[in-house]
PDB file of N, CA and C in Angstrom:
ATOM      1  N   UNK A   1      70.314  19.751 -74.282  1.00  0.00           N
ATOM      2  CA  UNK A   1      69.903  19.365 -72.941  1.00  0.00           C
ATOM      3  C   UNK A   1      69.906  20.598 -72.042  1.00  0.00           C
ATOM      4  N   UNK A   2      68.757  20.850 -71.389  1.00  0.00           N
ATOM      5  CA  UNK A   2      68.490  22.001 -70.468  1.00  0.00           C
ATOM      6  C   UNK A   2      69.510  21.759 -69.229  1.00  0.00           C
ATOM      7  N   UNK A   3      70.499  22.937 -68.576  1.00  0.00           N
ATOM      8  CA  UNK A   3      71.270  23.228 -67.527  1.00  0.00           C
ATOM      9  C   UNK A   3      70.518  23.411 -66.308  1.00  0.00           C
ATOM     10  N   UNK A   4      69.045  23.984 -66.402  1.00  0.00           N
ATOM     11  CA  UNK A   4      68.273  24.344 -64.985  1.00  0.00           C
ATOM     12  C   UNK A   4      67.157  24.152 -65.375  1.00  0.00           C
ATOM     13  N   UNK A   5      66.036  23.299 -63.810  1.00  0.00           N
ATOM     14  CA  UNK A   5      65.255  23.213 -64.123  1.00  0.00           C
ATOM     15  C   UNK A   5      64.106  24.405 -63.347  1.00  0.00           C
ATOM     16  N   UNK A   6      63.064  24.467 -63.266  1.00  0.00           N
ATOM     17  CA  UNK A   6      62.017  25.453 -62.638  1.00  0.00           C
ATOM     18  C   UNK A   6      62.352  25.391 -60.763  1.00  0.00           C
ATOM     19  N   UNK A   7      62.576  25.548 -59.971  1.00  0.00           N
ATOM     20  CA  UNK A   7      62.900  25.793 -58.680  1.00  0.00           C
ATOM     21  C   UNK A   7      61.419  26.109 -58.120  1.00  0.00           C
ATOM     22  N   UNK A   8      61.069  27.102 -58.376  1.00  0.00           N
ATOM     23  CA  UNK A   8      60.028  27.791 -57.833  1.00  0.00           C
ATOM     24  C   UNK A   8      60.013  28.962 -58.768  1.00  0.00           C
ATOM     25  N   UNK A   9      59.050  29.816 -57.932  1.00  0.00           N
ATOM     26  CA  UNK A   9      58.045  31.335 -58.364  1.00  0.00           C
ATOM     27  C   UNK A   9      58.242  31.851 -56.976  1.00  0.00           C
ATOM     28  N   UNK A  10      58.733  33.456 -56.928  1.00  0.00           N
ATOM     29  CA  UNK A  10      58.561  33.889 -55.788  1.00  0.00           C
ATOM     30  C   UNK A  10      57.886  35.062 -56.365  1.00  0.00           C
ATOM     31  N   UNK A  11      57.037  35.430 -55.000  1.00  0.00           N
ATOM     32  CA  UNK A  11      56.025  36.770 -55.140  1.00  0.00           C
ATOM     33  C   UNK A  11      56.245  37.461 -54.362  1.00  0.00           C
ATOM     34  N   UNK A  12      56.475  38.971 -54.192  1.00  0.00           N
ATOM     35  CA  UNK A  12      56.846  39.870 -53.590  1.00  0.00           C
ATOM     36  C   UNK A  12      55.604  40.085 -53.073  1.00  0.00           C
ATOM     37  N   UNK A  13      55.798  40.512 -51.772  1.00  0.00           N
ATOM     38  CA  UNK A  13      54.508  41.252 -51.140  1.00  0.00           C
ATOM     39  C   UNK A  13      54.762  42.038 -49.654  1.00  0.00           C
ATOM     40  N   UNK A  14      54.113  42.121 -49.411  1.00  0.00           N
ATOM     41  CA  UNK A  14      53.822  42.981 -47.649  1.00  0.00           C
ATOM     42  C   UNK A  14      54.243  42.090 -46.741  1.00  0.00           C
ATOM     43  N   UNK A  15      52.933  40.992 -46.656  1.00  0.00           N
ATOM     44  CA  UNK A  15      52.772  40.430 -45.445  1.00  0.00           C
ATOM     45  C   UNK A  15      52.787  38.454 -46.500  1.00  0.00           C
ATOM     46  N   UNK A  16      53.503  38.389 -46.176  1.00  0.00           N
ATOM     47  CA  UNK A  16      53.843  36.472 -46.570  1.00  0.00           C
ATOM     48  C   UNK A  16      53.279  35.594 -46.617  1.00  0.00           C
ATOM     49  N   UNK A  17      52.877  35.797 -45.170  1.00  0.00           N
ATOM     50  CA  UNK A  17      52.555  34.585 -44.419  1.00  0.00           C
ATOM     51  C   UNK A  17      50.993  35.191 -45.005  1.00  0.00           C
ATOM     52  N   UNK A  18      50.376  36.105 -45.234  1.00  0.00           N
ATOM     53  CA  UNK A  18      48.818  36.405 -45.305  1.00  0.00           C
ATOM     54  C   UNK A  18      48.646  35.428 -46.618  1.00  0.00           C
ATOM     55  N   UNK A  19      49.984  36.725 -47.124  1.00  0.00           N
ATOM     56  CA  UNK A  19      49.672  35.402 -49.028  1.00  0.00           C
ATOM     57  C   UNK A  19      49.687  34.729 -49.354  1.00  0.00           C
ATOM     58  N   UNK A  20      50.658  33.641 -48.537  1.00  0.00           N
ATOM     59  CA  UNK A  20      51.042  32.266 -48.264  1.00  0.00           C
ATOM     60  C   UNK A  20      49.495  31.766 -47.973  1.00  0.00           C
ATOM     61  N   UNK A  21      48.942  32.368 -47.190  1.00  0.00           N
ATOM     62  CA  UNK A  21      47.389  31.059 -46.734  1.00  0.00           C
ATOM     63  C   UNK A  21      46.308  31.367 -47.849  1.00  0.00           C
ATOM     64  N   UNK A  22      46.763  32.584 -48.622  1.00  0.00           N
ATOM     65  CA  UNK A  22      45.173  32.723 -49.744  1.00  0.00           C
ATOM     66  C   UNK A  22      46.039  31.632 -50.855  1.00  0.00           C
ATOM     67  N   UNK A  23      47.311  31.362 -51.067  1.00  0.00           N
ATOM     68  CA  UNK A  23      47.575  30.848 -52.032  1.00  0.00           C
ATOM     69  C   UNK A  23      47.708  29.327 -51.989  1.00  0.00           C
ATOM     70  N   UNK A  24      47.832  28.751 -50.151  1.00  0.00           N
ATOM     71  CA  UNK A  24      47.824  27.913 -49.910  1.00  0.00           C
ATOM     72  C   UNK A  24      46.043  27.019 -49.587  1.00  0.00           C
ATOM     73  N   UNK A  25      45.457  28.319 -49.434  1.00  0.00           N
ATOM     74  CA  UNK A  25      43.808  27.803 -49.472  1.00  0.00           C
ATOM     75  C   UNK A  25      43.362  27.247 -51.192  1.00  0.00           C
ATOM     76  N   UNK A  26      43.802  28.231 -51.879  1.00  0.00           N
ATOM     77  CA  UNK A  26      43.430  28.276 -53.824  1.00  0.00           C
ATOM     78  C   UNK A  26      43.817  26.891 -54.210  1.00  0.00           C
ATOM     79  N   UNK A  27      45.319  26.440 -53.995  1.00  0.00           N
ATOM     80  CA  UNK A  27      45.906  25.518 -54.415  1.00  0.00           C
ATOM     81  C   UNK A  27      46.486  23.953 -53.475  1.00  0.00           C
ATOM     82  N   UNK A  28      46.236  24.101 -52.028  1.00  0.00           N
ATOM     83  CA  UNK A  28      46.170  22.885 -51.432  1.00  0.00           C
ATOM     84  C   UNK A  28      47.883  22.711 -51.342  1.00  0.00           C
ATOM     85  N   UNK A  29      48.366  23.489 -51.371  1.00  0.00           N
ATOM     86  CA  UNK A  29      49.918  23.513 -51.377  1.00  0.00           C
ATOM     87  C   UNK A  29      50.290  23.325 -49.827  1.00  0.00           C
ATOM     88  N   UNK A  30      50.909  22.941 -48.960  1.00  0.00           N
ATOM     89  CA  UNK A  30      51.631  22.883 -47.853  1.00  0.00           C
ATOM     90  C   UNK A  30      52.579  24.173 -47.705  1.00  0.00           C
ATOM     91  N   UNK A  31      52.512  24.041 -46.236  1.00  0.00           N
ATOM     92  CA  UNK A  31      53.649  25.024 -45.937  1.00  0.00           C
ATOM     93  C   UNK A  31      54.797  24.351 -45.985  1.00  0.00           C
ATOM     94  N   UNK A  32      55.815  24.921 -46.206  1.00  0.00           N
ATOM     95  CA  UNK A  32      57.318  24.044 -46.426  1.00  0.00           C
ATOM     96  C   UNK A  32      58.311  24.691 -46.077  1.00  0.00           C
ATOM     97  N   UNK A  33      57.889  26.049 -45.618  1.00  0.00           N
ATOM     98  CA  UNK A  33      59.274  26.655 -44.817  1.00  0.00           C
ATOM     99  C   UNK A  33      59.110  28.481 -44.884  1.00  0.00           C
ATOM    100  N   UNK A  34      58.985  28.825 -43.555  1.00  0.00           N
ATOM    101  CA  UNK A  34      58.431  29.963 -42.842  1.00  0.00           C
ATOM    102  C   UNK A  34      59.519  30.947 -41.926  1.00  0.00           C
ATOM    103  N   UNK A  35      59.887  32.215 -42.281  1.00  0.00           N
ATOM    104  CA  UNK A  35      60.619  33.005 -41.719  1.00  0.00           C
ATOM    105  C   UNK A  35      59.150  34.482 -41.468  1.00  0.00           C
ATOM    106  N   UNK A  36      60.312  35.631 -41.021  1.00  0.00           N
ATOM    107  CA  UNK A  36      59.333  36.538 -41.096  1.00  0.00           C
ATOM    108  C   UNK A  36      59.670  37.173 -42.359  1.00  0.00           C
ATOM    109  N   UNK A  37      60.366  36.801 -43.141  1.00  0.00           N
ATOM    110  CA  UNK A  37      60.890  37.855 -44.438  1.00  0.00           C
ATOM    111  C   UNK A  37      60.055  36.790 -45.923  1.00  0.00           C
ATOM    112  N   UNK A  38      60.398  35.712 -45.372  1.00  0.00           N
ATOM    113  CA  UNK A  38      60.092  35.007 -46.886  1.00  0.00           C
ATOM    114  C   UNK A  38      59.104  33.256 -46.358  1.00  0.00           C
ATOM    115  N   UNK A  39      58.135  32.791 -47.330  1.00  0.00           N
ATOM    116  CA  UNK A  39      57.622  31.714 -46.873  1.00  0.00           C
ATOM    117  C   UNK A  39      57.214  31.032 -48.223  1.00  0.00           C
ATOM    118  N   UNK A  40      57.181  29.953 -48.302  1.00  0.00           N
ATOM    119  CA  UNK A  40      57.182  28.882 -49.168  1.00  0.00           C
ATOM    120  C   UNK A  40      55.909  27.641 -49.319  1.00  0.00           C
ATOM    121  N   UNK A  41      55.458  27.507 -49.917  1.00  0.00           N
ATOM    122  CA  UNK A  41      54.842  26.465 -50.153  1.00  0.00           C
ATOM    123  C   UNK A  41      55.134  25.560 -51.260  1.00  0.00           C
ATOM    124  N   UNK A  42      54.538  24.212 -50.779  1.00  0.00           N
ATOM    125  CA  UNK A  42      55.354  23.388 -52.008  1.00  0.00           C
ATOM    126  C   UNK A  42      54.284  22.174 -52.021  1.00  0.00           C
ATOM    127  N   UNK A  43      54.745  21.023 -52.910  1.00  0.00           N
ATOM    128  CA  UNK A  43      53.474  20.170 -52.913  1.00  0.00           C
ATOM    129  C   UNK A  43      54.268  19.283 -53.694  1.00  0.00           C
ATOM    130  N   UNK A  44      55.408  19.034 -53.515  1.00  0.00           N
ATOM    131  CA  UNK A  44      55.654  17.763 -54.116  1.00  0.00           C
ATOM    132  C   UNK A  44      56.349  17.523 -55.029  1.00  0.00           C
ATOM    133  N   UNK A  45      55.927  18.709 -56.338  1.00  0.00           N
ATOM    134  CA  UNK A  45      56.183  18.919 -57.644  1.00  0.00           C
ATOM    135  C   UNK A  45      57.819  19.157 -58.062  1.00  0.00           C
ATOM    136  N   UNK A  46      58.482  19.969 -56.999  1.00  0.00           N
ATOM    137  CA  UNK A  46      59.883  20.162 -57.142  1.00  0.00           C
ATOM    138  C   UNK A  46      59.877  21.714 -56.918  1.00  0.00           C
ATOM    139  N   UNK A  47      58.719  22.305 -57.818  1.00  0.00           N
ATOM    140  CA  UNK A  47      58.598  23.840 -57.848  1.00  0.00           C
ATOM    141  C   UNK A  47      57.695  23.973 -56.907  1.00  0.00           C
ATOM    142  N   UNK A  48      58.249  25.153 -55.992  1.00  0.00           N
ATOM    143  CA  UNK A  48      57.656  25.707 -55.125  1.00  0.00           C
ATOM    144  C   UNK A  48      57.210  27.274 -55.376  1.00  0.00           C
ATOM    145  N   UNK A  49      56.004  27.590 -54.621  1.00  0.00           N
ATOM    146  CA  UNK A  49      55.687  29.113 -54.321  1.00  0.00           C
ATOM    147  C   UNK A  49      56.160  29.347 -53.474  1.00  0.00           C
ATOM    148  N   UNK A  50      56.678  30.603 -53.757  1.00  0.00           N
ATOM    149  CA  UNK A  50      57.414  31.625 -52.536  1.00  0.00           C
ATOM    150  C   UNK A  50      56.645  32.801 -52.473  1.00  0.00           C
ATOM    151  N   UNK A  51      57.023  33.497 -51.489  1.00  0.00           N
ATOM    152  CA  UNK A  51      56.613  34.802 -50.885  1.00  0.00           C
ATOM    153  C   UNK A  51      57.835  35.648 -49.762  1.00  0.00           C
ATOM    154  N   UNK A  52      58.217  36.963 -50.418  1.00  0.00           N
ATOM    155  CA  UNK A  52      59.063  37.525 -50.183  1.00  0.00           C
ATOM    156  C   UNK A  52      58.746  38.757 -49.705  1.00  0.00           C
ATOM    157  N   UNK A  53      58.882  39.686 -48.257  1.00  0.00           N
ATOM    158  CA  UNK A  53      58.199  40.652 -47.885  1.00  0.00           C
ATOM    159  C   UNK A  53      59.488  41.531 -48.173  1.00  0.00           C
ATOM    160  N   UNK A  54      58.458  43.120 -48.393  1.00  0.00           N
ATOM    161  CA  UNK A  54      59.706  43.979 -48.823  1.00  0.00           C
ATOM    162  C   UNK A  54      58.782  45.215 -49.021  1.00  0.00           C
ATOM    163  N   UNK A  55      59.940  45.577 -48.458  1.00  0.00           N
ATOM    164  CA  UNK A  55      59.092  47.021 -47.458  1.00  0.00           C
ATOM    165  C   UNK A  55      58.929  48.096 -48.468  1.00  0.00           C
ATOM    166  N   UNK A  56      58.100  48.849 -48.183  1.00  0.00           N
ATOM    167  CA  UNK A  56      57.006  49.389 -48.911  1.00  0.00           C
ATOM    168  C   UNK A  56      56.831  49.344 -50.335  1.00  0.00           C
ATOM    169  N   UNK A  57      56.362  48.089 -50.506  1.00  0.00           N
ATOM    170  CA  UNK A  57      55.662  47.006 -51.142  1.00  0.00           C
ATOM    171  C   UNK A  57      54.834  48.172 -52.180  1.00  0.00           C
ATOM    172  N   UNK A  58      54.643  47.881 -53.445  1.00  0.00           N
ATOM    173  CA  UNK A  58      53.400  48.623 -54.342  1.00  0.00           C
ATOM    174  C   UNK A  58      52.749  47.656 -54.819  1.00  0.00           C
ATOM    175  N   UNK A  59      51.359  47.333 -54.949  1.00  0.00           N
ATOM    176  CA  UNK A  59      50.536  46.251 -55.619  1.00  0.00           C
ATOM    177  C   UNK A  59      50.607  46.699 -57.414  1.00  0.00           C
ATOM    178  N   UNK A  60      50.874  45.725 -58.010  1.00  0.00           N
ATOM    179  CA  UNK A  60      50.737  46.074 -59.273  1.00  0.00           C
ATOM    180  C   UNK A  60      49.250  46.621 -59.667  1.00  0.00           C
ATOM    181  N   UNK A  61      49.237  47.719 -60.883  1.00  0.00           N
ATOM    182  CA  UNK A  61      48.010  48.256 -61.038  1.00  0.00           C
ATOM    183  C   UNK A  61      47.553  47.341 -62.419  1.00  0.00           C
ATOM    184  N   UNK A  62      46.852  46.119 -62.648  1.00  0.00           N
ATOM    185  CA  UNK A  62      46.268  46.202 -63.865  1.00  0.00           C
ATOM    186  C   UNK A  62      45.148  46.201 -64.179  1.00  0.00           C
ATOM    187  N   UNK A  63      44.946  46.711 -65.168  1.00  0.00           N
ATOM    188  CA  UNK A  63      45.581  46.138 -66.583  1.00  0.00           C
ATOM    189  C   UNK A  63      47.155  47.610 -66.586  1.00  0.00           C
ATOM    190  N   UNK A  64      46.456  48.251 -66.229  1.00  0.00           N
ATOM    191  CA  UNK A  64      47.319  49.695 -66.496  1.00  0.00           C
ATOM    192  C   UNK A  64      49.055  49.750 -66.313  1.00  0.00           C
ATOM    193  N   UNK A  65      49.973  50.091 -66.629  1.00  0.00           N
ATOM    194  CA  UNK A  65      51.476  49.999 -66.456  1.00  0.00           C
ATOM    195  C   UNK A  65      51.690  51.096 -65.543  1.00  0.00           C
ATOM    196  N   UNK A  66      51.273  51.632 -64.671  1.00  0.00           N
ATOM    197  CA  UNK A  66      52.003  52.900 -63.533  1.00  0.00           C
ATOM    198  C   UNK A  66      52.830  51.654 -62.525  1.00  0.00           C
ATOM    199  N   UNK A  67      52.123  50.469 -62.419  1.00  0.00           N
ATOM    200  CA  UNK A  67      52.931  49.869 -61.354  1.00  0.00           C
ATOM    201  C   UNK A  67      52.788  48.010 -62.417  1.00  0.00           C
ATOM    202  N   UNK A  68      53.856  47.941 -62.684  1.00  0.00           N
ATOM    203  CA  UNK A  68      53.298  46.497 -63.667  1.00  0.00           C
ATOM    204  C   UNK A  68      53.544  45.325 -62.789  1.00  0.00           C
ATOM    205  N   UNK A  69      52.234  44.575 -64.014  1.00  0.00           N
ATOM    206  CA  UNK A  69      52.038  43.063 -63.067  1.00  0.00           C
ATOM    207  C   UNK A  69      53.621  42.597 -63.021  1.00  0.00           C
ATOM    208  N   UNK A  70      54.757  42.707 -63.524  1.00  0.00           N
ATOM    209  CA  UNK A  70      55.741  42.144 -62.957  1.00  0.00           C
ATOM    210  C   UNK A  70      55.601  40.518 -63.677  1.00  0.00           C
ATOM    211  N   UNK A  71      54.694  39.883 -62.878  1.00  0.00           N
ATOM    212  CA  UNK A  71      54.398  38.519 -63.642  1.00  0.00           C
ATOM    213  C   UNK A  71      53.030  37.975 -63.462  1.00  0.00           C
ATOM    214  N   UNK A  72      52.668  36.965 -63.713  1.00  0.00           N
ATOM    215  CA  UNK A  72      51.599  36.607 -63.015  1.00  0.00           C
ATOM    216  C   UNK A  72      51.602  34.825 -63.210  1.00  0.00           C
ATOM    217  N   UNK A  73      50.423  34.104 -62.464  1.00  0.00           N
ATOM    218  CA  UNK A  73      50.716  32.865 -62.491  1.00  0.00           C
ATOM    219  C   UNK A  73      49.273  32.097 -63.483  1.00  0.00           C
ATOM    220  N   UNK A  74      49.182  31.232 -64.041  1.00  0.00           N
ATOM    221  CA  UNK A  74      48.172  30.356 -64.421  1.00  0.00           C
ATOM    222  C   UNK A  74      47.912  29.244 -63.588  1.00  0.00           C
ATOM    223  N   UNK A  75      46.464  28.980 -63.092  1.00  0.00           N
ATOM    224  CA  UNK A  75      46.374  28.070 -62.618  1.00  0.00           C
ATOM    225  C   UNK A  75      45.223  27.323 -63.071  1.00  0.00           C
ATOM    226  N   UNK A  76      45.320  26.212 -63.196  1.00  0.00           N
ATOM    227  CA  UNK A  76      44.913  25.079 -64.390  1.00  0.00           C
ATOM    228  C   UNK A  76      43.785  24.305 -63.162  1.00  0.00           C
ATOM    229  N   UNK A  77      42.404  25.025 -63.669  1.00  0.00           N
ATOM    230  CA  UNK A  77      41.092  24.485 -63.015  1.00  0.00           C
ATOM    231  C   UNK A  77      40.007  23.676 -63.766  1.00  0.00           C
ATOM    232  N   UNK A  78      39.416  23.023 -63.545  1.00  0.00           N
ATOM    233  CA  UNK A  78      38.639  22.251 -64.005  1.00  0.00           C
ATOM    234  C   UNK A  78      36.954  22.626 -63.891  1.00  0.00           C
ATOM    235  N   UNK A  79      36.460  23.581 -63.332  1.00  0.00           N
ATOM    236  CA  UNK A  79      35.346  24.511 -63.224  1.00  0.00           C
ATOM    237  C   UNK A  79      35.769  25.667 -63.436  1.00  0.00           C
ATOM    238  N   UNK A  80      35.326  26.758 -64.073  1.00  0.00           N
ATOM    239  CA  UNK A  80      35.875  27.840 -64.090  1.00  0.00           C
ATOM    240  C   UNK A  80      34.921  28.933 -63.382  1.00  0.00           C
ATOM    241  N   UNK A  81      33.701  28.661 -63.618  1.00  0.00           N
ATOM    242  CA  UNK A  81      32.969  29.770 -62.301  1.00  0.00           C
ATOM    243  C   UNK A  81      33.193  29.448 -61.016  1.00  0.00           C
ATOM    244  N   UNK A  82      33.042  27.920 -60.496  1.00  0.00           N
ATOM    245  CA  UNK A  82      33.493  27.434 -59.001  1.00  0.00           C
ATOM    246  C   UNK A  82      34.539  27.769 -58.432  1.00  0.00           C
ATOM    247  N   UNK A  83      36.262  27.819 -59.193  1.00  0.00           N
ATOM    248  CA  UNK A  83      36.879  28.087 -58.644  1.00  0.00           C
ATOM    249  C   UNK A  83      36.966  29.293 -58.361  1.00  0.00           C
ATOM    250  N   UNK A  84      36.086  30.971 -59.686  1.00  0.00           N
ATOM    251  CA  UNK A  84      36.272  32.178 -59.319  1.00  0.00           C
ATOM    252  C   UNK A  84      35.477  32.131 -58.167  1.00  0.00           C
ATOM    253  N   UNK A  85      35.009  31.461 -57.796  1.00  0.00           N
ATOM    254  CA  UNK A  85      34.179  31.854 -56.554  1.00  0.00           C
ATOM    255  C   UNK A  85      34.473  31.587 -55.349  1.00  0.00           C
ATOM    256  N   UNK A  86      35.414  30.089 -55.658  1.00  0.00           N
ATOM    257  CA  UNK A  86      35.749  29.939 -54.191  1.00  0.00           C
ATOM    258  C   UNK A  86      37.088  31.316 -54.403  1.00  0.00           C
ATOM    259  N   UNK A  87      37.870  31.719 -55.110  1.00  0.00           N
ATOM    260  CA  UNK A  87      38.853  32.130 -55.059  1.00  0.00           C
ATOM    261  C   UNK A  87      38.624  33.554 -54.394  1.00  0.00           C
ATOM    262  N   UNK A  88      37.505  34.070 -54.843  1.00  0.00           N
ATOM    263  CA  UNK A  88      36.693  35.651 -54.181  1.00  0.00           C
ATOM    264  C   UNK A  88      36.577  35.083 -52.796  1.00  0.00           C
ATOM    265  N   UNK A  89      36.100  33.912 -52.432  1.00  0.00           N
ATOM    266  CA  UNK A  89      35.758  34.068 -50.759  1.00  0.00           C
ATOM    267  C   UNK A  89      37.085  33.581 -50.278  1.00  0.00           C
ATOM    268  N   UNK A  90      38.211  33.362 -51.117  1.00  0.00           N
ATOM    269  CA  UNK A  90      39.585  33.260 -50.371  1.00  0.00           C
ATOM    270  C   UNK A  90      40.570  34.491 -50.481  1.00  0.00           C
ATOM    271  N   UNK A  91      39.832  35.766 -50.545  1.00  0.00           N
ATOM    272  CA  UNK A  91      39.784  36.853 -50.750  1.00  0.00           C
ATOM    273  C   UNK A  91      40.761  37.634 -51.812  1.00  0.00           C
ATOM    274  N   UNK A  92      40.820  37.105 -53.069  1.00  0.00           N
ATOM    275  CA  UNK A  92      40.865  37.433 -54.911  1.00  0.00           C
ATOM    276  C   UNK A  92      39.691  38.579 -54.702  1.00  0.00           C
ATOM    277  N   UNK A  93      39.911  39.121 -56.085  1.00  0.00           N
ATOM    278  CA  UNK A  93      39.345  40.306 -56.650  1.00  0.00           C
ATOM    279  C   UNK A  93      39.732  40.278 -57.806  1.00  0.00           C
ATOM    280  N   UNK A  94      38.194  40.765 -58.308  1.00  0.00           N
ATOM    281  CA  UNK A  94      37.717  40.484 -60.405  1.00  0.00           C
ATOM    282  C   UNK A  94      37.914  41.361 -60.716  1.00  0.00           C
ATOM    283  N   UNK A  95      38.938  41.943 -61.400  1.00  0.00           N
ATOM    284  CA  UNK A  95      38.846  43.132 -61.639  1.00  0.00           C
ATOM    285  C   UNK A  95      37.482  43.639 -62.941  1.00  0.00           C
ATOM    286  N   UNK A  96      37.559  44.682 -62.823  1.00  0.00           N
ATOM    287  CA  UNK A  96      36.818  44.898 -64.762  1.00  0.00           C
ATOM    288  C   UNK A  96      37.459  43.996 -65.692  1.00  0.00           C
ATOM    289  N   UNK A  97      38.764  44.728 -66.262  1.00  0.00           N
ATOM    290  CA  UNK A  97      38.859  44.208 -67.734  1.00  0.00           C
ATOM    291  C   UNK A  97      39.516  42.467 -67.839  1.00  0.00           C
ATOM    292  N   UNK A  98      38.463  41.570 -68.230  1.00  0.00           N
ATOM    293  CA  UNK A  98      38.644  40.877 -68.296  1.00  0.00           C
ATOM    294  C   UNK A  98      38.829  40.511 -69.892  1.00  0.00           C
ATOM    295  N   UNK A  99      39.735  39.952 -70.288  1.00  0.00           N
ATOM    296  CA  UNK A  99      40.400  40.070 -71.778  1.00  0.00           C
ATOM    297  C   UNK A  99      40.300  38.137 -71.954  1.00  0.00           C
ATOM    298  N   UNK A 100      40.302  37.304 -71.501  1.00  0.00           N
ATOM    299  CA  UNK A 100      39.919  35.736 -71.881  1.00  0.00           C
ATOM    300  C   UNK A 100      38.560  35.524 -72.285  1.00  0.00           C
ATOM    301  N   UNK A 101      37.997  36.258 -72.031  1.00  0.00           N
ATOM    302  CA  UNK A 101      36.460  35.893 -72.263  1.00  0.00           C
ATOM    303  C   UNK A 101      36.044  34.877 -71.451  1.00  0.00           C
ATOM    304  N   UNK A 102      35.376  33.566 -72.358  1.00  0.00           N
ATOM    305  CA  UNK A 102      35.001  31.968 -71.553  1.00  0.00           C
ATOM    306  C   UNK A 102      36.150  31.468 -71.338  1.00  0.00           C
ATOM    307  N   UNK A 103      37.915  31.573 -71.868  1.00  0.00           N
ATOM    308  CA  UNK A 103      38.868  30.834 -71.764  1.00  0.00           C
ATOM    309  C   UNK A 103      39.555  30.903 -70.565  1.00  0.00           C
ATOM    310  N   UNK A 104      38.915  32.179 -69.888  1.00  0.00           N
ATOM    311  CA  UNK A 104      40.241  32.146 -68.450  1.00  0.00           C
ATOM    312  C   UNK A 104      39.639  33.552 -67.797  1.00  0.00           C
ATOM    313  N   UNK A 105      39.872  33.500 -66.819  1.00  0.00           N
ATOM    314  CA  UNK A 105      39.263  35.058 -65.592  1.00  0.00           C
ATOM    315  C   UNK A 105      40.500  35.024 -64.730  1.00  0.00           C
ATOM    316  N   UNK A 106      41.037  36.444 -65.223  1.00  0.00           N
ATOM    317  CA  UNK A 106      41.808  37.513 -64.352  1.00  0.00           C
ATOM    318  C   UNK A 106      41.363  37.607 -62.937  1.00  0.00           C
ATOM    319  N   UNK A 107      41.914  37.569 -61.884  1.00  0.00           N
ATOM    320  CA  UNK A 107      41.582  37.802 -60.560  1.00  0.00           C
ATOM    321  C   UNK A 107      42.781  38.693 -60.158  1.00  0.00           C
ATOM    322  N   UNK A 108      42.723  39.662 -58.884  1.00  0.00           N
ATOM    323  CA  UNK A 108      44.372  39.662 -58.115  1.00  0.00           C
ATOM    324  C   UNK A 108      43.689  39.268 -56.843  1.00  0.00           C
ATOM    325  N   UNK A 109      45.033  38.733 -56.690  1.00  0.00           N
ATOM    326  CA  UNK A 109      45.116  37.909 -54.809  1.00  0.00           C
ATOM    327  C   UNK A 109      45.346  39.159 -54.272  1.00  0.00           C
ATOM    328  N   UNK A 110      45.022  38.994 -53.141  1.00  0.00           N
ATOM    329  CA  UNK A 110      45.182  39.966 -51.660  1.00  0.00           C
ATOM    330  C   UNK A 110      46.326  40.803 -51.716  1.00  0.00           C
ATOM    331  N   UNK A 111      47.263  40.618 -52.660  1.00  0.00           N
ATOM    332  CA  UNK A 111      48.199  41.830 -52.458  1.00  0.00           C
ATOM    333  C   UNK A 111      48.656  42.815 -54.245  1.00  0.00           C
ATOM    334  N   UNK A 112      47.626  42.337 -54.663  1.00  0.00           N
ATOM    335  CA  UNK A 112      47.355  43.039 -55.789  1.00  0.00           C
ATOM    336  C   UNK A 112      47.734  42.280 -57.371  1.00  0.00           C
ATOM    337  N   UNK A 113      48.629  41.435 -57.411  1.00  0.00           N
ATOM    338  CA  UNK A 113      49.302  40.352 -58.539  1.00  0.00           C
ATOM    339  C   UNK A 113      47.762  40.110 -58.968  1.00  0.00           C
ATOM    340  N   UNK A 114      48.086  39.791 -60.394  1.00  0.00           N
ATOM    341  CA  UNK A 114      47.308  39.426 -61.426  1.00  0.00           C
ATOM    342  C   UNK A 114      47.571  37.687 -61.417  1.00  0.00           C
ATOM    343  N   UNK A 115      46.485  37.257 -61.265  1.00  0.00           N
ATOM    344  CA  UNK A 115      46.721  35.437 -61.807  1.00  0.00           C
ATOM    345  C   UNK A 115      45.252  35.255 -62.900  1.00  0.00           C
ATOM    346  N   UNK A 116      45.421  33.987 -63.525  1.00  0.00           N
ATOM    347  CA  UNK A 116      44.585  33.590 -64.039  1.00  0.00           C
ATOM    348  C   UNK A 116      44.505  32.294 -63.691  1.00  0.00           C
ATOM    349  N   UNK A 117      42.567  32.124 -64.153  1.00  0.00           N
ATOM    350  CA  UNK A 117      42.266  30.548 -63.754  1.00  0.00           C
ATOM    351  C   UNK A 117      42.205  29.799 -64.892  1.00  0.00           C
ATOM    352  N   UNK A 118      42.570  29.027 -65.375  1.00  0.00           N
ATOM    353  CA  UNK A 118      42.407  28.849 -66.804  1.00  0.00           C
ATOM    354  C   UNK A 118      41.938  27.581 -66.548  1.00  0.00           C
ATOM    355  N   UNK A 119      40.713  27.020 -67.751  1.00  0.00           N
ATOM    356  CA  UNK A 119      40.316  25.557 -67.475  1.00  0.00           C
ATOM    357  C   UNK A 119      41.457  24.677 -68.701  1.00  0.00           C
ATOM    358  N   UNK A 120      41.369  23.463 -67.752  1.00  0.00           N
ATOM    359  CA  UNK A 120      42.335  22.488 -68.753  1.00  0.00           C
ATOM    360  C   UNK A 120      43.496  22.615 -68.855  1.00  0.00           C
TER     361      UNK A 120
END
């Protein structure tokens, strides 16, 4: 029997509250609790996204390791060109190397993190 369950995901970044609304536009998540250091969104599930500011911040470089993705998130879409698209005008970026092929597209959000959209 498991001792802990998933809490949340927190993401380091600059500015929070910026990342908080591209991540809260992508995924329909609510705000659930807002400082100037750290901000949260949540939706119900139990696990929440976080966002943690911290000063002079480096965006991970990938694919490359000088600054590593650290982590990244999957998010489980049901169109896979629609959502890269709405996700670019919620201001994501494609990088080149895209390594899923038809199964999933690499993006980074606004402060450089690697996510994927994966269908299904």
């Amino acid at each position: 029997m498991p001792i802990a369950t998933l809490r949340g995901v927190t993401l380091d970044c600059a500015d929070p509250r910026a990342l908080a609304r591209f991540y809260q536009e992508l995924t329909g998540m609510r705000f659930g609790y807002e400082s100037d250091e750290f901000v949260a969104l949540t939706d119900g599930s139990g696990c929440d996204l976080g966002f943690q500011q911290v000063d002079r911040y480096l965006a991970p470089r990938w694919p490359g390791q000088d600054v590593p993705q650290q982590l990244h998130l999957d998010l489980r879409v049901e169109d896979l060109d629609a959502a890269e698209k709405l996700a670019l005008r919620f201001g994501a970026v494609r990088p080149d190397h895209q390594p899923g092929g038809d199964r999933w597209r690499v993006l980074l959000d606004p402060a450089g993190h690697p996510f994927c959209l994966v269908v299904g």
